[in-house]
N, C-alpha and C. Protein backbone atom coordinates (compact mmCIF):
# COMPACT_ATOMS: atom_id res chain seq x y z
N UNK A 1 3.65 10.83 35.96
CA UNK A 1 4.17 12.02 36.59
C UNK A 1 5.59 12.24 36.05
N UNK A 2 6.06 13.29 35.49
CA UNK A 2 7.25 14.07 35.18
C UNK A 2 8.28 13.90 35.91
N UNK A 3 9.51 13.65 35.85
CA UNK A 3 10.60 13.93 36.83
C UNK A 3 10.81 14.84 37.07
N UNK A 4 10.48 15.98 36.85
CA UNK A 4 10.33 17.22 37.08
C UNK A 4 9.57 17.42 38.40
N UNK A 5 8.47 16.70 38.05
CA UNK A 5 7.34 17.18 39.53
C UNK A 5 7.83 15.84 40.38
N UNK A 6 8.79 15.29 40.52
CA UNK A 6 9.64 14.65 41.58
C UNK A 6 10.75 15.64 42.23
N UNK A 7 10.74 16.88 41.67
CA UNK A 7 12.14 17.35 41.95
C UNK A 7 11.16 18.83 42.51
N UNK A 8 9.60 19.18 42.54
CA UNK A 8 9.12 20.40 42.92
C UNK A 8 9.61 20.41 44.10
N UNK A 9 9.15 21.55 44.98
CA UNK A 9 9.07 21.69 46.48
C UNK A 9 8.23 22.04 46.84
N UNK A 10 6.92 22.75 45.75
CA UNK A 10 5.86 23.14 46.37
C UNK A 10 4.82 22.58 45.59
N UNK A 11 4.79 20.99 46.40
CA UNK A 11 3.56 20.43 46.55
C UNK A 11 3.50 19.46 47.63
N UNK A 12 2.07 19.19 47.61
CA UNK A 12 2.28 18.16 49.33
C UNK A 12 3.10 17.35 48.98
N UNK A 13 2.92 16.73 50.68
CA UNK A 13 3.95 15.50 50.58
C UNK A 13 3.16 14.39 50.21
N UNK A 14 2.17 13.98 49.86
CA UNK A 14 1.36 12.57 49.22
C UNK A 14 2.25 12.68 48.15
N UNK A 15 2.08 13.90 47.26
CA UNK A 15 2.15 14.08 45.57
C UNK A 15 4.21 13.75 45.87
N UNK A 16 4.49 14.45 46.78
CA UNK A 16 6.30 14.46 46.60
C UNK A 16 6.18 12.86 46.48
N UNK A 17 5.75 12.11 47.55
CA UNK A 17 5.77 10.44 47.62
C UNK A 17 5.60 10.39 46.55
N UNK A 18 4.70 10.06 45.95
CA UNK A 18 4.01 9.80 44.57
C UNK A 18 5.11 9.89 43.43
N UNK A 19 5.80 11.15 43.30
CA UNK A 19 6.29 11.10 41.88
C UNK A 19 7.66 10.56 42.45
N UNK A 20 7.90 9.74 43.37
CA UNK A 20 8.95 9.38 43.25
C UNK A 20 8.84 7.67 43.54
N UNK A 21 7.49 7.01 43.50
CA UNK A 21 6.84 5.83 43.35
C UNK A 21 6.32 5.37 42.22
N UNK A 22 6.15 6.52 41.59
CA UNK A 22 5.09 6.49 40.11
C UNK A 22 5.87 5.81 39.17
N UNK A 23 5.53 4.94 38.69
CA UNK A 23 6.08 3.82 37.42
C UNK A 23 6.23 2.60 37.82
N UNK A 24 6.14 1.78 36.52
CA UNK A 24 6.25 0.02 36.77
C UNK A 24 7.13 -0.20 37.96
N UNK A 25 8.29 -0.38 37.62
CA UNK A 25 9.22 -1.04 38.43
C UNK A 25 10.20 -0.29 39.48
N UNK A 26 9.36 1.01 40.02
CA UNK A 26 10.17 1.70 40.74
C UNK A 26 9.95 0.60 42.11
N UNK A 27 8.65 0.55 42.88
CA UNK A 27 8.51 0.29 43.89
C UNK A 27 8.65 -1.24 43.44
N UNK A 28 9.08 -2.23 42.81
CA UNK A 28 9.68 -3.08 42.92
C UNK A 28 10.86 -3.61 43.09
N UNK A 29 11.38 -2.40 42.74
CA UNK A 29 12.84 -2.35 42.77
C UNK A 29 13.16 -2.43 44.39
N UNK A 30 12.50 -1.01 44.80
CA UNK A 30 12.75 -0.99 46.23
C UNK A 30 12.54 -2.21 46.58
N UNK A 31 11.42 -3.29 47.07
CA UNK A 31 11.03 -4.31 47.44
C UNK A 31 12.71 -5.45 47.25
N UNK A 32 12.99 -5.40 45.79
CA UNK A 32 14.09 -6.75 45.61
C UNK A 32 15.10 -5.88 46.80
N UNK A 33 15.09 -4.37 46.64
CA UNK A 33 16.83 -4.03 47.18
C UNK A 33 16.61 -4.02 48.62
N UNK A 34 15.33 -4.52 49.32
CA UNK A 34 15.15 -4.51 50.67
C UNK A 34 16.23 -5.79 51.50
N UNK A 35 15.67 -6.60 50.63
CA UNK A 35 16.58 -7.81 50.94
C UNK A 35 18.43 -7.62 51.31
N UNK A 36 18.25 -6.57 50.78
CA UNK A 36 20.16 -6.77 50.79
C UNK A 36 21.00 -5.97 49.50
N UNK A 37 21.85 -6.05 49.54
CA UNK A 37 23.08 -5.17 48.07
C UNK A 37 22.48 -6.34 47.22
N UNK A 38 22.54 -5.32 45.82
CA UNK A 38 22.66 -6.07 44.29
C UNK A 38 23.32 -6.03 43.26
N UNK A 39 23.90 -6.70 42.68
CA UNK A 39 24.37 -6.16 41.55
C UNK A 39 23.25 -5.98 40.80
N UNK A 40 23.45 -5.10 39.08
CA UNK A 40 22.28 -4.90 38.15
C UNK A 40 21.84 -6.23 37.62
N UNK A 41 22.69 -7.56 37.39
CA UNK A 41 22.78 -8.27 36.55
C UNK A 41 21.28 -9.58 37.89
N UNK A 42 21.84 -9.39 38.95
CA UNK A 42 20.88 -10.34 40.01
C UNK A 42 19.22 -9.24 40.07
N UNK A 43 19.33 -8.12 40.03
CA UNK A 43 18.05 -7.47 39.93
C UNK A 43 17.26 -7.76 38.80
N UNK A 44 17.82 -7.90 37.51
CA UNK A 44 17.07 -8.13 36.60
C UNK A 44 16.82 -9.48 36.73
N UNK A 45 17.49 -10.62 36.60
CA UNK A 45 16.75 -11.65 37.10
C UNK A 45 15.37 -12.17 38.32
N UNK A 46 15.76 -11.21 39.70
CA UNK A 46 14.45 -11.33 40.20
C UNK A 46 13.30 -10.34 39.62
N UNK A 47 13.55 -9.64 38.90
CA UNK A 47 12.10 -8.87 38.14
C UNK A 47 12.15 -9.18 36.49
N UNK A 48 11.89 -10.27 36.29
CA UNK A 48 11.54 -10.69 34.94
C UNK A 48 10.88 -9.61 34.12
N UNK A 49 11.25 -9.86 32.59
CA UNK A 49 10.21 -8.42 31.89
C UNK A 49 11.51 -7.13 32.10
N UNK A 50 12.01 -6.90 33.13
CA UNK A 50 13.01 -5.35 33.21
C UNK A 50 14.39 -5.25 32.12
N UNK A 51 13.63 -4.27 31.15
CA UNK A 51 14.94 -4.48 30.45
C UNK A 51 15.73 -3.61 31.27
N UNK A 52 17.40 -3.89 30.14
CA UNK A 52 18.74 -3.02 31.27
C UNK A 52 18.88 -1.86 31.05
N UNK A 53 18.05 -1.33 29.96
CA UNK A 53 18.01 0.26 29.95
C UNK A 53 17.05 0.83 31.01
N UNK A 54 15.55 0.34 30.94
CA UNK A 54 14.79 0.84 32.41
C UNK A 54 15.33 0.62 33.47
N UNK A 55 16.29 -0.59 33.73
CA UNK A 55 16.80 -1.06 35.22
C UNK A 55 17.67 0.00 35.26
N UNK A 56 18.86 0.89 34.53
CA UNK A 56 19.65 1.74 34.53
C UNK A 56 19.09 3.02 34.99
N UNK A 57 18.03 3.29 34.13
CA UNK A 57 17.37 4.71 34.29
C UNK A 57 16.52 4.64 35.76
N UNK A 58 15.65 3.50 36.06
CA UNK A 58 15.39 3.62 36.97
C UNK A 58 16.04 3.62 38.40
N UNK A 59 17.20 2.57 38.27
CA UNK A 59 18.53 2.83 40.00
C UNK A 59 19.10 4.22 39.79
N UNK A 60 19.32 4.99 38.03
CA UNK A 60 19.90 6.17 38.24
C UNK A 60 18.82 7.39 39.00
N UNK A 61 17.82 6.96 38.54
CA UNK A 61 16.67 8.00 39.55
C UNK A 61 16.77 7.67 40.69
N UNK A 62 16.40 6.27 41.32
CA UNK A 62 16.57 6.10 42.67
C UNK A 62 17.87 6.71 43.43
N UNK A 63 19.18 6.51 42.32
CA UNK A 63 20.22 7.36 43.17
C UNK A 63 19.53 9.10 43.42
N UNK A 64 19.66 9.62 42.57
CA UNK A 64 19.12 10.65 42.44
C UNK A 64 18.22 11.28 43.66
N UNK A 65 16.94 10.55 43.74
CA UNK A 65 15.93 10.95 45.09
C UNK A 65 16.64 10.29 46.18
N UNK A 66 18.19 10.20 46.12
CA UNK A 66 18.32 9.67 47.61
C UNK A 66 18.08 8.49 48.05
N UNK A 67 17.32 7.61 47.26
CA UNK A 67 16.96 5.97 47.84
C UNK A 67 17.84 4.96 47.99
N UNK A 68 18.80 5.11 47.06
CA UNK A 68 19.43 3.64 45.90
C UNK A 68 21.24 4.70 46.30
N UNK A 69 21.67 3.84 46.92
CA UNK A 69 23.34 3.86 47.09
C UNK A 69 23.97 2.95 45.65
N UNK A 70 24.78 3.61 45.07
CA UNK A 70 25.84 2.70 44.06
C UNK A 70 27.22 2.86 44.03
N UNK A 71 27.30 1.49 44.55
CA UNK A 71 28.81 1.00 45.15
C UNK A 71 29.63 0.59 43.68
N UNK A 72 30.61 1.56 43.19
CA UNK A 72 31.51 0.51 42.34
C UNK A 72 32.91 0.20 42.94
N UNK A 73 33.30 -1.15 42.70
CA UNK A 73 34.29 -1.55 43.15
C UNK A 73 35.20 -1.57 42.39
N UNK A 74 36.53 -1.31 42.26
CA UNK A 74 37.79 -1.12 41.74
C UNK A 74 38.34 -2.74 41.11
N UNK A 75 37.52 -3.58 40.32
CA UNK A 75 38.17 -4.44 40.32
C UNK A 75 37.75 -4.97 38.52
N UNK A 76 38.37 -5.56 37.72
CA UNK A 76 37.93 -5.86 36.46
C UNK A 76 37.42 -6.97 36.01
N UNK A 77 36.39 -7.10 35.48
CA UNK A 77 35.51 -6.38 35.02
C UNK A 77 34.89 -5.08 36.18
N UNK A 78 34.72 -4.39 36.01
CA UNK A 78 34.00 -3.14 36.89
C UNK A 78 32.83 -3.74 37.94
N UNK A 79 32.69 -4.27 39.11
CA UNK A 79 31.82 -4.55 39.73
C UNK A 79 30.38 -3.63 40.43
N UNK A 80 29.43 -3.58 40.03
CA UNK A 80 28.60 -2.51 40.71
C UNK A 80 27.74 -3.08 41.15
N UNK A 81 27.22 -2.36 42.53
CA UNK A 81 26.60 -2.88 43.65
C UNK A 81 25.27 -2.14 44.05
N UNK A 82 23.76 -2.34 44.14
CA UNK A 82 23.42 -1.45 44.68
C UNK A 82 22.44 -1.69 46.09
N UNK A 83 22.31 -0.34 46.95
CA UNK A 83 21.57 -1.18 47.98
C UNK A 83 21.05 0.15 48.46
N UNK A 84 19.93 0.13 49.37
CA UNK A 84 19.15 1.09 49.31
C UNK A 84 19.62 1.83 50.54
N UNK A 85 19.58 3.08 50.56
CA UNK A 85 20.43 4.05 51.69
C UNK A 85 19.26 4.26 52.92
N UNK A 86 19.45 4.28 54.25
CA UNK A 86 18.34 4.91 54.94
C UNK A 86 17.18 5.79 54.83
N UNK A 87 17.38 6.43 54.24
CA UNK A 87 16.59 6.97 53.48
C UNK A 87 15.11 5.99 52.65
N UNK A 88 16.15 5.68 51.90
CA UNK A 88 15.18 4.30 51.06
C UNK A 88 14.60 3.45 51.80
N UNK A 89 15.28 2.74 52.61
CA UNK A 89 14.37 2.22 53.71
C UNK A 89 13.45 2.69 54.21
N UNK A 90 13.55 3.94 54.82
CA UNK A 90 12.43 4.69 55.37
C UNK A 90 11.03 4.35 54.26
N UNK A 91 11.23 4.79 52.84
CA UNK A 91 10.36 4.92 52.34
C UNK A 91 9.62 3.78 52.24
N UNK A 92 10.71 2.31 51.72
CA UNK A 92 10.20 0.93 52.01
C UNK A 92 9.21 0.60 53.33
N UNK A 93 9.42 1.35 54.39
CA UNK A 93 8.72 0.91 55.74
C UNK A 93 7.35 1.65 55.60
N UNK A 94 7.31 2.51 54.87
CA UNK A 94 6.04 3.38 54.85
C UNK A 94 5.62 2.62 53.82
N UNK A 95 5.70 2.16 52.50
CA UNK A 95 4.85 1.92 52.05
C UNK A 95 4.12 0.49 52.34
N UNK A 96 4.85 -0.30 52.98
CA UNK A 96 4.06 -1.43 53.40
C UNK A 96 2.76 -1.22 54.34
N UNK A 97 2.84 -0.43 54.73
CA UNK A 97 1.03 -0.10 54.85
C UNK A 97 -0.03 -0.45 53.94
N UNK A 98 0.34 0.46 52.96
CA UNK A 98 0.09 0.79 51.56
C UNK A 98 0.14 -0.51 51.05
N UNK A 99 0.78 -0.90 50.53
CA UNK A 99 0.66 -2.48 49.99
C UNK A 99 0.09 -3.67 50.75
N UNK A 100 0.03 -3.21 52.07
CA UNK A 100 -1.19 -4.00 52.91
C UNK A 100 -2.55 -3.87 52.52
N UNK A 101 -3.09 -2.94 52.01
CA UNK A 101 -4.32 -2.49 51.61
C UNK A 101 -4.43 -2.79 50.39
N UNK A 102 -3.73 -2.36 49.38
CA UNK A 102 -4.11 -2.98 48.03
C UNK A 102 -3.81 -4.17 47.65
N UNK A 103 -3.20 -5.34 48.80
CA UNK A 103 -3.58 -6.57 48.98
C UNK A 103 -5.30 -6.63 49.14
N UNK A 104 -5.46 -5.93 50.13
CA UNK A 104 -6.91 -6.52 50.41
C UNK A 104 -7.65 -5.96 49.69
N UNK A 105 -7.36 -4.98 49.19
CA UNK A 105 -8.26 -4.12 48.17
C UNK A 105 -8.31 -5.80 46.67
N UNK A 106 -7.36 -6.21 46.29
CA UNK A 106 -7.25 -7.08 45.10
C UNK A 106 -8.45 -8.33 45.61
N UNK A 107 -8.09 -8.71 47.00
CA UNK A 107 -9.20 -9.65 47.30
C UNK A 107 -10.16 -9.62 47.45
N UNK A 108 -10.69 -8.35 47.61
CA UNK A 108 -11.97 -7.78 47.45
C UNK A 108 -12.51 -7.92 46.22
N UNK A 109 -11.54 -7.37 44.95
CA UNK A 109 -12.06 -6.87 43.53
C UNK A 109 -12.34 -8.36 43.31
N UNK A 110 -11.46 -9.64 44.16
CA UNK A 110 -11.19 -11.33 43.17
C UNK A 110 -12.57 -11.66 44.04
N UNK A 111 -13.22 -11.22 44.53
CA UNK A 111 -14.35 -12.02 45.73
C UNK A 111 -15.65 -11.41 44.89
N UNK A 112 -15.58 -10.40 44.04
CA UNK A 112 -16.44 -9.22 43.48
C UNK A 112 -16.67 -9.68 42.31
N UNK A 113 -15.93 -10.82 41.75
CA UNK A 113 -15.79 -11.60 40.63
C UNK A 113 -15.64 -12.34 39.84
N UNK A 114 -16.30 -13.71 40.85
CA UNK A 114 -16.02 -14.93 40.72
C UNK A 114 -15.95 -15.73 39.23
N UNK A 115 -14.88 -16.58 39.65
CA UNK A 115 -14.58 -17.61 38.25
C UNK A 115 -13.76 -16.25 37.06
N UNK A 116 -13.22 -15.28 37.24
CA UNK A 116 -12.62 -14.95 36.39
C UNK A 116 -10.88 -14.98 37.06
């Protein structure tokens, strides 16, 4: 999905959710920043695989839709912080439904297909 059709207004709200969930490491991100503030440098370590250009582009979208707060602090080297705004939370609380199910949905597909 387009960042573009993250930014429509006239489409439902599944699809608004959607393009602003859609990609690898968006909704993981949310998940690490549930825990608490991050810097960029502790996020990429708990999501192995994220390079620092997707980790950039992706907290700069999350700022963007409102999710992802970024704190810089006045001090040198430049300290930056990020942590997810009410907002973001909200969305974090809704999707754990959602990730309740495609838990069980996976144990289904692993029960559907033994020994692999």
């Amino acid at each position: 999905m387009t960042r573009s059709r993250a930014q429509d207004t006239n489409v439902c709200g599944v699809t608004a959710a959607i393009a602003v969930i859609d990609g690898k490491w968006k909704t993981a991100l949310l998940w690490a920043l549930e825990s608490g503030p991050h810097r960029p440098g502790e996020l990429r370590r708990r999501l192995p695989g994220l390079s620092e250009k997707v980790l950039t582009q992706a907290l700069r979208e999350r700022e963007t839709d409102g999710l992802v707060h970024r704190e810089v602090h006045d001090v040198l080297p430049l300290k930056t912080v990020y942590s997810l705004t009410a907002f973001g939370r909200d969305l974090s609380e809704a999707l754990a439904p959602l990730s309740d199910w495609g838990h069980r949905r996976l144990e289904k597909l692993a029960e559907a297909q033994p020994g692999l």
